[in-house]
Protein backbone atom coordinates (compact mmCIF):
# COMPACT_ATOMS: atom_id res chain seq x y z
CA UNK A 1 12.06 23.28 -15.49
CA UNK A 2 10.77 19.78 -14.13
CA UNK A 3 10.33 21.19 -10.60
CA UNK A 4 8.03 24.20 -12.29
CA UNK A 5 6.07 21.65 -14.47
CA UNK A 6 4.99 19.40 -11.46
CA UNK A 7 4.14 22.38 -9.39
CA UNK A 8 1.76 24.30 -11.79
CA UNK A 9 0.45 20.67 -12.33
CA UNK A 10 -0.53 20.07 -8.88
CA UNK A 11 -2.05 23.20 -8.69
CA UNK A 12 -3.90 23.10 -11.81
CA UNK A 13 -5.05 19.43 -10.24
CA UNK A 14 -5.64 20.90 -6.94
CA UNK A 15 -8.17 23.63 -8.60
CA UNK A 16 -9.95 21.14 -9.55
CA UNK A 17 -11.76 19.49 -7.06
CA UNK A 18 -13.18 20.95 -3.73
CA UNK A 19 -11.80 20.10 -0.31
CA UNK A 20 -14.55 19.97 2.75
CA UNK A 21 -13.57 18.55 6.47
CA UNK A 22 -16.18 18.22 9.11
CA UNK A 23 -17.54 16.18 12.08
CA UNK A 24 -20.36 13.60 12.47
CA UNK A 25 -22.10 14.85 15.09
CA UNK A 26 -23.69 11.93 15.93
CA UNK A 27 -23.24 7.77 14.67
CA UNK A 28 -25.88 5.57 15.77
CA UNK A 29 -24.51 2.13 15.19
CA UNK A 30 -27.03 -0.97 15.08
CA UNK A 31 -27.25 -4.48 15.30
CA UNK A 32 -29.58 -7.13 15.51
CA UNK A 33 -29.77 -6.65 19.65
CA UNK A 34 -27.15 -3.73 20.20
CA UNK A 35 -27.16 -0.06 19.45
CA UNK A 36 -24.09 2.25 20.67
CA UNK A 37 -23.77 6.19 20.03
CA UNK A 38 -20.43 7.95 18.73
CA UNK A 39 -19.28 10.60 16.89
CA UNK A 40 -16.38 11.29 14.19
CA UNK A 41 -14.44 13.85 11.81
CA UNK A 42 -13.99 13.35 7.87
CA UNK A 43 -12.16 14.86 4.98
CA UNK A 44 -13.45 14.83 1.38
CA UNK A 45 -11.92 15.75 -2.10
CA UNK A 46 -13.81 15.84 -5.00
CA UNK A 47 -11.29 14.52 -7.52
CA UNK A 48 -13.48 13.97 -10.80
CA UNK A 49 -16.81 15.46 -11.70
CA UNK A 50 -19.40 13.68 -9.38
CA UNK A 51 -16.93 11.69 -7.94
CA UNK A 52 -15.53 12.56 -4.40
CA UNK A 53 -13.36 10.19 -1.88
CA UNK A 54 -13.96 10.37 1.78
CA UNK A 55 -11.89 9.43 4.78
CA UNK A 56 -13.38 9.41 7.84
CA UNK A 57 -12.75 8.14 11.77
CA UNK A 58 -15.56 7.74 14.17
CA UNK A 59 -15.63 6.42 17.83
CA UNK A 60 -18.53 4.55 19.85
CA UNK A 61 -18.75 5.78 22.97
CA UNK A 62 -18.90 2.62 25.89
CA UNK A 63 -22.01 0.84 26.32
CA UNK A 64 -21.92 -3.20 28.13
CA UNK A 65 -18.60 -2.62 28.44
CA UNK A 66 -17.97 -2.19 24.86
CA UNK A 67 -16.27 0.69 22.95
CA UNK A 68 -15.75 0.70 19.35
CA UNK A 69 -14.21 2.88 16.44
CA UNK A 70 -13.90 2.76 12.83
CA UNK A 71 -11.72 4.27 9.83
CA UNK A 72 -13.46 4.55 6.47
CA UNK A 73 -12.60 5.16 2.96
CA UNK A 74 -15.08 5.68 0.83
CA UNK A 75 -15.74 6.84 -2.64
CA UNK A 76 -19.53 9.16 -3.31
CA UNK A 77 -21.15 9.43 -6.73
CA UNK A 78 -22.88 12.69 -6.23
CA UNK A 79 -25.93 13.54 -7.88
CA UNK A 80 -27.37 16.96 -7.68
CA UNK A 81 -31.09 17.67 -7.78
CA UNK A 82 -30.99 21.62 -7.30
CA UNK A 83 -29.59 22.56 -4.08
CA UNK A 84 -30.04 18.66 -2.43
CA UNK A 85 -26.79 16.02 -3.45
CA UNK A 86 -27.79 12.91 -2.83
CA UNK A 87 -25.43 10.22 -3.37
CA UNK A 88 -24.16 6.11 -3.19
CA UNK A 89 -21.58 5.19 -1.53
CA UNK A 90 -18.83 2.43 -1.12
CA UNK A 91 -15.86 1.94 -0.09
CA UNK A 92 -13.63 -0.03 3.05
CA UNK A 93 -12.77 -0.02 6.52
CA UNK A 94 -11.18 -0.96 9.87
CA UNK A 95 -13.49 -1.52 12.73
CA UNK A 96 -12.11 -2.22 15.98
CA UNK A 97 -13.55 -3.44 18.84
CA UNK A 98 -12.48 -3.31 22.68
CA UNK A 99 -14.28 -4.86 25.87
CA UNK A 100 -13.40 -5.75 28.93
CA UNK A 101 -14.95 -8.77 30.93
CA UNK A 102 -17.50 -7.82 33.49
CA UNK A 103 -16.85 -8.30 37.37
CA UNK A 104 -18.71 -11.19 38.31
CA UNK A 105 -18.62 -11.75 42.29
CA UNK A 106 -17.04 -15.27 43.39
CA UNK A 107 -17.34 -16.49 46.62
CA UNK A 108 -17.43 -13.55 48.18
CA UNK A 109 -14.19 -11.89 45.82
CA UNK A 110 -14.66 -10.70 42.86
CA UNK A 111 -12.71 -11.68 39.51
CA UNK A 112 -11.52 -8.47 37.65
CA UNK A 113 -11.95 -8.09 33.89
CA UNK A 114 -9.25 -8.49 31.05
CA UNK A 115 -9.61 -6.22 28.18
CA UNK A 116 -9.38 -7.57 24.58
CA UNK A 117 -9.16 -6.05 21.09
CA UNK A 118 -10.72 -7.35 17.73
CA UNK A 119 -9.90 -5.67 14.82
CA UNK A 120 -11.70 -6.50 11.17
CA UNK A 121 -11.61 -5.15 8.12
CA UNK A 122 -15.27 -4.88 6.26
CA UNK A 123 -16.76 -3.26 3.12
CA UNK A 124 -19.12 -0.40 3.42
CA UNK A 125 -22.36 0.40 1.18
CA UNK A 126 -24.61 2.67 1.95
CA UNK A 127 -26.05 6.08 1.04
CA UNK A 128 -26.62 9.74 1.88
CA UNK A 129 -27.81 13.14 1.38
CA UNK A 130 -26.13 16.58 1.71
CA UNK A 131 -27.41 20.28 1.54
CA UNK A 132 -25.70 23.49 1.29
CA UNK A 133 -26.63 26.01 4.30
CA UNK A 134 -24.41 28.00 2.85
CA UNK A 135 -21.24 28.16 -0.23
CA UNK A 136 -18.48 27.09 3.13
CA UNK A 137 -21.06 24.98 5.12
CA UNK A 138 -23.14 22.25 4.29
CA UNK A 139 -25.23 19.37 6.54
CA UNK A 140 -25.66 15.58 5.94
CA UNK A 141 -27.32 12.54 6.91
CA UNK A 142 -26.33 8.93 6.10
CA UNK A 143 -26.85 5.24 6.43
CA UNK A 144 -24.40 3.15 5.47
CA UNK A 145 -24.11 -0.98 6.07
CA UNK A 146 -20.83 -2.08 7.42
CA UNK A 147 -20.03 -5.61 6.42
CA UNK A 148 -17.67 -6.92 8.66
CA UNK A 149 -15.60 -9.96 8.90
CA UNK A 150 -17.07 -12.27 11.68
CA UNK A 151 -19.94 -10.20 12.16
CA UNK A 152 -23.38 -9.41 11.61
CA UNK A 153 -23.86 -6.11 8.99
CA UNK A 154 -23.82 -3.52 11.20
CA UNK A 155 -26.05 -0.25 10.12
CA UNK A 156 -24.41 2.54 10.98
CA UNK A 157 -26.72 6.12 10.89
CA UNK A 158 -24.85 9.84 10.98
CA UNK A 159 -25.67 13.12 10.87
CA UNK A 160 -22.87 15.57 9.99
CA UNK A 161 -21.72 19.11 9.20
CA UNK A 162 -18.68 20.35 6.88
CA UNK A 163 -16.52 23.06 5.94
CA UNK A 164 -15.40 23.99 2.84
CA UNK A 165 -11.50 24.67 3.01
């Protein structure tokens, strides 16, 4: 009897809320000097009415011997104006960073680089709009501030696609 109880409730809670994964097709992080490029994949789950949590990962692609990637949760308040949701966002995250030291030539030899890791956890606020193209596909864009420890707030732009599952 307990074992039929917590079933029909998870499936009564799992009715309620829709379930969308997709891809950022393109990130455009930004800094006061440095801009890199990535891309990611997310999974949201509207849980309460106008309320949806999103994971996400995305990856910076190497620039000045930099790459970078970051894993999100956030929580949207959606807001619908017809077909456009437009919502806030905040949430937290884990932003690593990797780089290597360049070669610098010595005497004519040459001093290889080391590779080192940073990794920070930060705060994210931001916002972003969605539209339907369709009732299992929708687009987005977004710009969210990543606030970092021992950094700068770091912009971060994406454009995105999802599926509804």
């Amino acid at each position: 009897m307990s074992i039929c109880l917590v079933l029909s409730s998870m499936s009564t809670f799992a009715e309620q809320g829709e379930t969308w994964v997709g891809v950022n097709v393109m990130n455009v992080g930004m800094n006061s000097n440095y801009v890199n490029f990535g891309f990611g994949a997310k999974g949201q789950y509207e849980f309460l009415k106008n309320l949806r949590a999103e994971a996400s990962f995305n990856y910076f692609l190497k620039k000045d011997f930099h790459t970078m990637w970051d894993a999100n949760l956030n929580v949207h308040y959606l807001m619908r104006f017809g077909q456009l949701t437009a919502y806030p966002l905040v949430g937290g995250g884990l932003m690593d960073r990797t780089y290597e030291d360049t070669y610098l030539p010595l005497y004519d030899s040459t001093i290889s680089g080391d590779i080192f890791s940073d990794r920070y956890l930060g705060v994210n606020a931001g916002a972003g709009v969605e539209y339907p193209v369709n009732e299992w596909l929708k687009v987005n864009a977004e710009l969210k501030w990543q606030f970092v420890q021992h950094h700068d707030a770091r912009p971060v732009a994406s454009v995105g696609i999802a599926f509804k599952l």
